[in-house]
N, C-alpha and C. Protein backbone atom coordinates (compact mmCIF):
# COMPACT_ATOMS: atom_id res chain seq x y z
N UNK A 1 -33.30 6.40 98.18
CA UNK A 1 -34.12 7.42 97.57
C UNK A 1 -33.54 8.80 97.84
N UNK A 2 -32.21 9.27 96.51
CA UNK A 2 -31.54 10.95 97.29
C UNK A 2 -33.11 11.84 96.87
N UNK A 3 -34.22 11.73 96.42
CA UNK A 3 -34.91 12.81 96.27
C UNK A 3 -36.36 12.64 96.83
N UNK A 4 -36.29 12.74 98.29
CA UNK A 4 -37.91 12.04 98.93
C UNK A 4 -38.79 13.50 98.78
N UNK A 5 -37.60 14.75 99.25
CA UNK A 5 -38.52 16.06 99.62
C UNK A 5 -38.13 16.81 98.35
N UNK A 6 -37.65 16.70 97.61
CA UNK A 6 -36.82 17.75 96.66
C UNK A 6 -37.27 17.36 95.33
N UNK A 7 -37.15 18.17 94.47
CA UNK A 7 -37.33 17.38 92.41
C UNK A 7 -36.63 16.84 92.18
N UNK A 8 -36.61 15.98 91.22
CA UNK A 8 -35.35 15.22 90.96
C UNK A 8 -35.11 16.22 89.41
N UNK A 9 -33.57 16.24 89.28
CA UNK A 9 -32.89 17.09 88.38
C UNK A 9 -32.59 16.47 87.38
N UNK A 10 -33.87 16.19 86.34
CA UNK A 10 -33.76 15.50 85.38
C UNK A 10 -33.09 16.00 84.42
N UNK A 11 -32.99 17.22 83.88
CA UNK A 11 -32.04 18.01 82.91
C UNK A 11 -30.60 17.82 83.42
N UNK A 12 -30.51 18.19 84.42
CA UNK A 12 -28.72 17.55 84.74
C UNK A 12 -28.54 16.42 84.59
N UNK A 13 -29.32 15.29 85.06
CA UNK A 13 -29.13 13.65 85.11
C UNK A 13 -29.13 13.86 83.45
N UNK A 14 -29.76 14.29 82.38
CA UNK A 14 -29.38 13.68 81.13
C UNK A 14 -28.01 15.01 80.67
N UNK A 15 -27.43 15.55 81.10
CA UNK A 15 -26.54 16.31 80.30
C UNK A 15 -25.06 15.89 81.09
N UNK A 16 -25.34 15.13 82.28
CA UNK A 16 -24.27 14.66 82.89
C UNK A 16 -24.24 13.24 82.27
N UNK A 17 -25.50 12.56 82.23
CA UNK A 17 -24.85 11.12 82.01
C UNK A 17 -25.95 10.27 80.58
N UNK A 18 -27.04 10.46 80.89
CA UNK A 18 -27.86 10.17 79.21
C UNK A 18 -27.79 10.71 78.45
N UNK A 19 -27.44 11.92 78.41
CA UNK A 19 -26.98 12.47 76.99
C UNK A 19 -25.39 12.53 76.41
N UNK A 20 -25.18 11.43 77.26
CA UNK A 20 -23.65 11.10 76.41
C UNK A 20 -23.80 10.27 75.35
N UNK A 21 -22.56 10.52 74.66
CA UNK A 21 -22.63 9.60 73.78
C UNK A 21 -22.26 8.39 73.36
N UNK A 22 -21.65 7.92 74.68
CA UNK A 22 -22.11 6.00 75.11
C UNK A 22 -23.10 5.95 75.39
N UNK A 23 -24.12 6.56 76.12
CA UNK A 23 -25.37 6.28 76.74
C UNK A 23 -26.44 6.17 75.72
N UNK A 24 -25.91 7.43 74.81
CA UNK A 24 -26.62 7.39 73.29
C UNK A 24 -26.47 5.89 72.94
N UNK A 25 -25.06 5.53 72.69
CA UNK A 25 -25.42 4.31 71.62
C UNK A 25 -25.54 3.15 72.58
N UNK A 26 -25.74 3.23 73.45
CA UNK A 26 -26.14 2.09 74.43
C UNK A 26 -27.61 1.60 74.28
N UNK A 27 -28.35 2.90 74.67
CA UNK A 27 -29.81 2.76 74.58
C UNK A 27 -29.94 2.12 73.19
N UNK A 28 -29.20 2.92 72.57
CA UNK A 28 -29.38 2.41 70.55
C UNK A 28 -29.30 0.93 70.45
N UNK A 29 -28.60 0.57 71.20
CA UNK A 29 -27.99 -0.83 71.13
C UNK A 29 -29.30 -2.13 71.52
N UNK A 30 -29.88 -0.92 73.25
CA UNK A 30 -30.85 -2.17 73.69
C UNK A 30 -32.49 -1.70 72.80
N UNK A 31 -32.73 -0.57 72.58
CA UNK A 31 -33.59 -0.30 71.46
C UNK A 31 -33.62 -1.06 70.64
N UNK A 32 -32.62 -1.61 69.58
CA UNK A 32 -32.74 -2.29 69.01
C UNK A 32 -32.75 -4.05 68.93
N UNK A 33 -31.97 -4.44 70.37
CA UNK A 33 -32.00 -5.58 70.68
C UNK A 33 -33.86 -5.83 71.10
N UNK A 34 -34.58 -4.68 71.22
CA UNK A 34 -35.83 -4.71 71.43
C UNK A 34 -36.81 -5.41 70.49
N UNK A 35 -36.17 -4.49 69.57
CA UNK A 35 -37.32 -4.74 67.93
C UNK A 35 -36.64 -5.79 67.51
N UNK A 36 -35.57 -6.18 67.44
CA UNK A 36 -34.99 -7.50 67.14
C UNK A 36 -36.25 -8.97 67.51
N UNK A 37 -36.14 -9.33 69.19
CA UNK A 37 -37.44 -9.93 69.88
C UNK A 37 -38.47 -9.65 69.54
N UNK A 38 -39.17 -8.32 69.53
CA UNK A 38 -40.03 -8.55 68.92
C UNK A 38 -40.70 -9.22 67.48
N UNK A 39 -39.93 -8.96 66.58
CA UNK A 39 -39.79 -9.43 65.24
C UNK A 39 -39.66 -10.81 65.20
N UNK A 40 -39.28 -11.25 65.98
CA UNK A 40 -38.84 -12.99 66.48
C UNK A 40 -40.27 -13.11 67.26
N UNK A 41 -40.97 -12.39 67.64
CA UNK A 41 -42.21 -12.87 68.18
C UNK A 41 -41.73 -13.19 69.89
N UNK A 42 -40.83 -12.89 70.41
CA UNK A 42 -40.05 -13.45 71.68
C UNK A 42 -40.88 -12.82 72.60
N UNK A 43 -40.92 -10.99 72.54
CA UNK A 43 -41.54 -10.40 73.12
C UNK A 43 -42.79 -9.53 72.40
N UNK A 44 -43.40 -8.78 73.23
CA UNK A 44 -44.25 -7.19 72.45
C UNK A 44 -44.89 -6.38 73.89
N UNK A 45 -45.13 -5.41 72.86
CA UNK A 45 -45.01 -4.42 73.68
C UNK A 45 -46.63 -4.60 74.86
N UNK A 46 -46.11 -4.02 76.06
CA UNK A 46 -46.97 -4.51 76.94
C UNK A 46 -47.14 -5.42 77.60
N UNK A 47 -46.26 -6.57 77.76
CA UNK A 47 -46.28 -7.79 77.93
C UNK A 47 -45.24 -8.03 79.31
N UNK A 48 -44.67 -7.28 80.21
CA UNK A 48 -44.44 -6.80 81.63
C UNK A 48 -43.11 -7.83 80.91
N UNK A 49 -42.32 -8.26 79.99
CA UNK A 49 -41.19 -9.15 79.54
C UNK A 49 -40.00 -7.89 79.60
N UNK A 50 -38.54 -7.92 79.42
CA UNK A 50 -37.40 -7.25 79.39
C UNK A 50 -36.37 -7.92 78.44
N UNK A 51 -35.92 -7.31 77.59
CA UNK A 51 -35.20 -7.98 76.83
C UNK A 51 -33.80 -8.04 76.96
N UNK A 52 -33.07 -8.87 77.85
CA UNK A 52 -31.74 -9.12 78.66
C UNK A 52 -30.87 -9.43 77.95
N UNK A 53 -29.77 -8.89 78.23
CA UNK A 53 -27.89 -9.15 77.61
C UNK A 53 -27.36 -10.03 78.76
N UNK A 54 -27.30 -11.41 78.31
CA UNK A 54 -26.60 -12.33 79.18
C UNK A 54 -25.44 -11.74 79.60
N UNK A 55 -24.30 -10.91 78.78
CA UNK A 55 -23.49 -10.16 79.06
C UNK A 55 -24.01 -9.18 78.91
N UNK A 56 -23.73 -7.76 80.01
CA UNK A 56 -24.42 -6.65 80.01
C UNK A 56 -23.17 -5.55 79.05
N UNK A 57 -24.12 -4.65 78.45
CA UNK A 57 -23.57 -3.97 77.72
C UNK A 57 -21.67 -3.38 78.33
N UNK A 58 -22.57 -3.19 79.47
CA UNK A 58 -21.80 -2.30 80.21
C UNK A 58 -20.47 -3.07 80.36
N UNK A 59 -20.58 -4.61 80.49
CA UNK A 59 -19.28 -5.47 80.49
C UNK A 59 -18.79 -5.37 79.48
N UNK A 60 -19.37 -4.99 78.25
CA UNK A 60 -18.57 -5.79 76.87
C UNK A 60 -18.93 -6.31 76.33
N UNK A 61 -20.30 -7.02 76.67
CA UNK A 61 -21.54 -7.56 75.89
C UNK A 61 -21.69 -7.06 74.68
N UNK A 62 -22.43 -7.46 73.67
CA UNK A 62 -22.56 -7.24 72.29
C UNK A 62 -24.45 -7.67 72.22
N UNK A 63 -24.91 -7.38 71.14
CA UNK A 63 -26.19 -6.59 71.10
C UNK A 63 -26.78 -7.89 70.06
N UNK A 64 -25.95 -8.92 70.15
CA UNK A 64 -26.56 -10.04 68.96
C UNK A 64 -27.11 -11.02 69.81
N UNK A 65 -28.02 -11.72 68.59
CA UNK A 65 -28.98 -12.79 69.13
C UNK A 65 -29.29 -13.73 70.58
N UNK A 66 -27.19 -14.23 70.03
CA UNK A 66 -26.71 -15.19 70.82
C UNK A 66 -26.57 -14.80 72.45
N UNK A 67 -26.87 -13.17 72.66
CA UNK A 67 -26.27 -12.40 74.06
C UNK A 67 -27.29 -12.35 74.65
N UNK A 68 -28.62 -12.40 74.14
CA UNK A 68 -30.08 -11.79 74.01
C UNK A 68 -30.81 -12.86 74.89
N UNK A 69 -32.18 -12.74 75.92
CA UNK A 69 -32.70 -13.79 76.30
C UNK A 69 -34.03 -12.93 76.97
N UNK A 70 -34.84 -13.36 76.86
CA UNK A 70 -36.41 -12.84 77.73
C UNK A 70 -36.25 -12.98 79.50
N UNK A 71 -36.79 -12.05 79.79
CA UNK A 71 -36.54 -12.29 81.10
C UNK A 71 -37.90 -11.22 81.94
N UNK A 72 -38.78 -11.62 82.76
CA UNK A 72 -39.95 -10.84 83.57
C UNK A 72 -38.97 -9.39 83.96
N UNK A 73 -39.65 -8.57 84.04
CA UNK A 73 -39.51 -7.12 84.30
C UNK A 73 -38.71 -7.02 85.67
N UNK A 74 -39.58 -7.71 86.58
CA UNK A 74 -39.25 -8.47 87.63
C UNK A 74 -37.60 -8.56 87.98
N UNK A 75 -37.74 -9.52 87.14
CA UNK A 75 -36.33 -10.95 87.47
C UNK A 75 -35.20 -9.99 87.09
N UNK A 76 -35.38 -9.07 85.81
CA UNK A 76 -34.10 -8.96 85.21
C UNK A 76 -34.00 -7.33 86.03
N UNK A 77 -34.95 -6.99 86.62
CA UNK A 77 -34.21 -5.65 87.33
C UNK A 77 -33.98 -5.45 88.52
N UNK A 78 -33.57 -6.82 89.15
CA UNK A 78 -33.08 -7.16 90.35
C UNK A 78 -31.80 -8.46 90.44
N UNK A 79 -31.03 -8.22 90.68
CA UNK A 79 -29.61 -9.14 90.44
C UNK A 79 -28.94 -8.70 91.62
N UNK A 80 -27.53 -9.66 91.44
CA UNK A 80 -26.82 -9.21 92.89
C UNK A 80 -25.45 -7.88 92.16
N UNK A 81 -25.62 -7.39 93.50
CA UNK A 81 -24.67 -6.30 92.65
C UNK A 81 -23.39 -6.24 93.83
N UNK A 82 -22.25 -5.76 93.66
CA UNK A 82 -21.01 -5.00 94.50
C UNK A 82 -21.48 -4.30 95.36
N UNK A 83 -20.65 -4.08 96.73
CA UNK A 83 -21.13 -2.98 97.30
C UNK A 83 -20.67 -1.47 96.79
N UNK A 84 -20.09 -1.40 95.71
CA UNK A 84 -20.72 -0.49 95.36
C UNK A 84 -21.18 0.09 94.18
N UNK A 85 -22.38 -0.93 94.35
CA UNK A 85 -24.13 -0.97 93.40
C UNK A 85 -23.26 -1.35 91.89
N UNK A 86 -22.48 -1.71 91.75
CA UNK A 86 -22.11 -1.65 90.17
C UNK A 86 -22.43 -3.48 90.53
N UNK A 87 -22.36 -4.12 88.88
CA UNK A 87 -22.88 -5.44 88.80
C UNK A 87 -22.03 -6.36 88.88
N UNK A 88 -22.47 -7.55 89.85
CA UNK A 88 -21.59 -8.46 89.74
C UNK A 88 -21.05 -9.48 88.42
């Protein structure tokens, strides 16, 4: 936790790294892998579900059906990672 006593510097965090424009079409990517599931009835909104890239974007993963899988809020935002924090 770097911000227990301090604000966290949300305008820098998006002009350093979410407002890029991988991050742009990343989100674009799982945004839409969103409404995809839903439309399939897989997930909806409210339903504590996450809509997971068996391969993660970030590897090289791709944003189609076949990559796609339901997973608890839970499960899919806890995995084993490198020591340092990047994904195994």
């Amino acid at each position: 936790m770097p911000y227990v006593n301090k604000p966290r510097p949300y305008k820098k965090e998006y002009a350093d790294y979410q407002g890029t424009e991988v991050q742009k079409k990343n989100r674009a990517k799982r945004n839409a892998a969103r409404r995809d599931m839903e439309k399939a009835g897989r997930v909806s909104k409210g339903d504590g579900k996450d809509v997971d890239h068996v391969k993660p974007l970030s590897k090289g993963g791709g944003a189609g059906t076949s990559n796609l899988r339901v997973k608890s809020a839970s499960a899919n935002r806890s995995f084993a990672r490198n020591k340092d924090s990047s994904v195994k």
